[in-house]
Protein backbone atom coordinates (compact mmCIF):
# COMPACT_ATOMS: atom_id res chain seq x y z
CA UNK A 1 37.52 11.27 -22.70
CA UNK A 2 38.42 7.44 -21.20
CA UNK A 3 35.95 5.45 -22.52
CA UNK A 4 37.12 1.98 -21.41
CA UNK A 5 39.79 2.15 -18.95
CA UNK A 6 39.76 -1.60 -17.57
CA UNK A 7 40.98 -2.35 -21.64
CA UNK A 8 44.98 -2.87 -21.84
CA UNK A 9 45.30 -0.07 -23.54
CA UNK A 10 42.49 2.22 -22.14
CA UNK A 11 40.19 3.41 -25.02
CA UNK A 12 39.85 6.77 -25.14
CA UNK A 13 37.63 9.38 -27.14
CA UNK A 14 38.24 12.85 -28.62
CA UNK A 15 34.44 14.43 -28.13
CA UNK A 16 32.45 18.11 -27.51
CA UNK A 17 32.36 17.78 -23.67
CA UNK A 18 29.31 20.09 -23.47
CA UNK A 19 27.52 17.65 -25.55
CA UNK A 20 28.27 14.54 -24.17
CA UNK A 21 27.38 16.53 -20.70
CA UNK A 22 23.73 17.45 -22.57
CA UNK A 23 23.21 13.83 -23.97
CA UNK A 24 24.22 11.96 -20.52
CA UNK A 25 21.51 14.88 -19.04
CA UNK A 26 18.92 13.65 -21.44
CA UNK A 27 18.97 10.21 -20.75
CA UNK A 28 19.15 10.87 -16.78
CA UNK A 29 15.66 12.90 -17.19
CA UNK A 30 14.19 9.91 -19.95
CA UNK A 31 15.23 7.55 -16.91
CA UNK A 32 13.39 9.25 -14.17
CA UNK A 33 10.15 9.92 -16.63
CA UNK A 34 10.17 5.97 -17.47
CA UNK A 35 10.69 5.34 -12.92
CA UNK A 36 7.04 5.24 -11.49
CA UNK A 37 7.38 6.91 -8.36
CA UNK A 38 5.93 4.99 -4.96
CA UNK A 39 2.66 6.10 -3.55
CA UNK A 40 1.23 5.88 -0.36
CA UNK A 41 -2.14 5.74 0.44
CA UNK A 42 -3.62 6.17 3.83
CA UNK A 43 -6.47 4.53 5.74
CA UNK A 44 -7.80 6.05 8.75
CA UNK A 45 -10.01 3.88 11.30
CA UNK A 46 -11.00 4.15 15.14
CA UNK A 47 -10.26 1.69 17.49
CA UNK A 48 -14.23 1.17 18.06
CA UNK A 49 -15.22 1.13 14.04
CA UNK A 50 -18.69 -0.29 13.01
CA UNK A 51 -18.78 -3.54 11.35
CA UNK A 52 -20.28 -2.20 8.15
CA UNK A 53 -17.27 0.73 8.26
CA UNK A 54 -14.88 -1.94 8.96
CA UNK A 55 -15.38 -4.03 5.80
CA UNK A 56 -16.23 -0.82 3.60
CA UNK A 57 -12.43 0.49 4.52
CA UNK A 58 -10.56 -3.38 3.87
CA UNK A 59 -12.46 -3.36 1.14
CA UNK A 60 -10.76 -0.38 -0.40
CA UNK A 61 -7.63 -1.77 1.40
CA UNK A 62 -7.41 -4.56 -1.03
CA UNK A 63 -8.18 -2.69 -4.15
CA UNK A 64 -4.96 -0.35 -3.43
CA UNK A 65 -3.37 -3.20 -2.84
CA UNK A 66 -4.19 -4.65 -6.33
CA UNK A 67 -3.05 -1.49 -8.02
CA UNK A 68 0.12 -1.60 -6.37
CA UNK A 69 0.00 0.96 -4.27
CA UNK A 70 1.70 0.72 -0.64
CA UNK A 71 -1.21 1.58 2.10
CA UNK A 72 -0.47 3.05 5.52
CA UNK A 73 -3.32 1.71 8.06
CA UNK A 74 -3.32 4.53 10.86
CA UNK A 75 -5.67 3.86 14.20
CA UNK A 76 -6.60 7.39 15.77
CA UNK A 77 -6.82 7.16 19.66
CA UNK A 78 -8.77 10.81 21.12
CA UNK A 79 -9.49 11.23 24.66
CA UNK A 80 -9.84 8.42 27.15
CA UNK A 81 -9.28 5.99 23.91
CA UNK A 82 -5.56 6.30 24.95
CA UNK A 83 -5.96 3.51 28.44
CA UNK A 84 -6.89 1.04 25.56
CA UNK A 85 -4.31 0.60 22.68
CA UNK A 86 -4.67 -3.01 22.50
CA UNK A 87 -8.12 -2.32 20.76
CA UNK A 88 -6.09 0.06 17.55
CA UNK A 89 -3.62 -3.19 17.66
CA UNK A 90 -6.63 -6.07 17.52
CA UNK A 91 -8.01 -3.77 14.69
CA UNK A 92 -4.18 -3.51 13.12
CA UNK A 93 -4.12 -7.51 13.60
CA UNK A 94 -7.56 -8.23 11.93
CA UNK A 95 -6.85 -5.63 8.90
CA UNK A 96 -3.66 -7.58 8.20
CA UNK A 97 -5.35 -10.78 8.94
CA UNK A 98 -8.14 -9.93 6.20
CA UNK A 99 -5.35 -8.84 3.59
CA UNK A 100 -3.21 -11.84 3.27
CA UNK A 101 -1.79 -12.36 0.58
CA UNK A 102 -2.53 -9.34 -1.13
CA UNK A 103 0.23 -7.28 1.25
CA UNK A 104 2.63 -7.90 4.04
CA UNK A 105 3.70 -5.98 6.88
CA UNK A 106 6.18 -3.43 5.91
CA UNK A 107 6.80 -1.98 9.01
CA UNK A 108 5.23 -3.08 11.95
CA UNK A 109 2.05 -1.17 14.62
CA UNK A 110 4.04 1.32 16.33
CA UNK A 111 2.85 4.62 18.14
CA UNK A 112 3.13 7.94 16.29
CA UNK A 113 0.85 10.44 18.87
CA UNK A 114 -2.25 9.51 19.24
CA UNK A 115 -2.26 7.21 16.04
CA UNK A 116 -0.88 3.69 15.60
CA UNK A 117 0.07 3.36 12.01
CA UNK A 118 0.72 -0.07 10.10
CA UNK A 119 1.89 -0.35 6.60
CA UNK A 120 1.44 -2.50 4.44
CA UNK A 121 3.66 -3.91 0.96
CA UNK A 122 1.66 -5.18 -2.11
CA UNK A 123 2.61 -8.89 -3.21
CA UNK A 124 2.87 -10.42 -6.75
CA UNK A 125 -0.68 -11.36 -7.51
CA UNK A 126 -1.50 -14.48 -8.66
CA UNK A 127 -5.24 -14.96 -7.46
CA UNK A 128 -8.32 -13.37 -9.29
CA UNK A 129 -8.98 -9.60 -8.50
CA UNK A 130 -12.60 -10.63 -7.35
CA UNK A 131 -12.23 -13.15 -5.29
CA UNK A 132 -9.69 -10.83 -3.32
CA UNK A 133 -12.30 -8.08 -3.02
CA UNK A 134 -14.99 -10.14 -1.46
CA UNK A 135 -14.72 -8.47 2.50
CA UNK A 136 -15.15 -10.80 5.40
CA UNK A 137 -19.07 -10.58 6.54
CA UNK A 138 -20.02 -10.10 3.26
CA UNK A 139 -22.42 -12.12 1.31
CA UNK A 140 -25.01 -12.32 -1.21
CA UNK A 141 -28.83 -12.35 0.52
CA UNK A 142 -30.76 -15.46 -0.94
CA UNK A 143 -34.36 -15.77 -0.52
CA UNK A 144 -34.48 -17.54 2.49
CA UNK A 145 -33.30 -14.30 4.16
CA UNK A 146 -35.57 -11.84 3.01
CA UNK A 147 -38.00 -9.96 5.28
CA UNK A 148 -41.28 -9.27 4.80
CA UNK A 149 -42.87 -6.18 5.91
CA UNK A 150 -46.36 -6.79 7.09
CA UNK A 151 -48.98 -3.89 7.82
């Protein structure tokens, strides 16, 4: 077997073919154990989502996106929900909006039926994981905000 054939001369090697075969095998299968393999995860909205469902789901947006994982945004049109697709992109736009720079557009709001998918890359993090999970809207109530119930 040629081990080295750009050397003047070429190197060469008497071996047991059926074992080199078995060791070059083994290292192929310790390779693809060591590889982590890319997942995708997948968040489903409407193009008329609450508020509260809104945040809820870019919350857990942004904590997939601080794993690592890449996260396919998909905006599910039924019925009449069709005439308006510029609502699925404004909610597309504001998702990506209230991830930056935790991900970046992968591949960009195109049709796919009667969803409009997005998805979305994970960036090197160099922030704090909490600061990145506080949602837009959120906040902590003080006590000028609390209600009183009176009978």
């Amino acid at each position: 077997m040629e081990v080295s054939g750009q050397a003047d001369p070429p190197v060469c090697r008497i071996l047991d073919y059926g074992k080199f075969r078995f060791q070059q095998q083994k290292r192929d299968k310790d390779a693809r154990k060591k590889t982590k393999g890319q997942v995708v995860k997948e968040m489903k909205m409407r193009p008329k989502i609450d508020l509260h469902d809104y945040n809820f789901k870019v919350r857990a947006v942004k904590e997939f996106l601080l794993s690592g994982f890449r996260v396919k945004i998909a905006v599910f049109f039924r019925g009449r929900e069709m005439a308006f697709l510029d609502r699925g992109r404004e909610v597309l736009d504001k998702v990506v909006r209230d991830c930056e720079g935790l991900g970046k557009i992968d591949m960009p709001p195109r049709m796919e039926g009667r969803y409009m998918r997005l998805m979305l890359t994970p960036v090197p993090q160099t922030q704090k994981k909490e600061k990145a999970l506080i949602a837009p809207g959120d906040s902590q109530p003080d006590q000028s905000e609390a209600v009183t119930l009176e009978n």
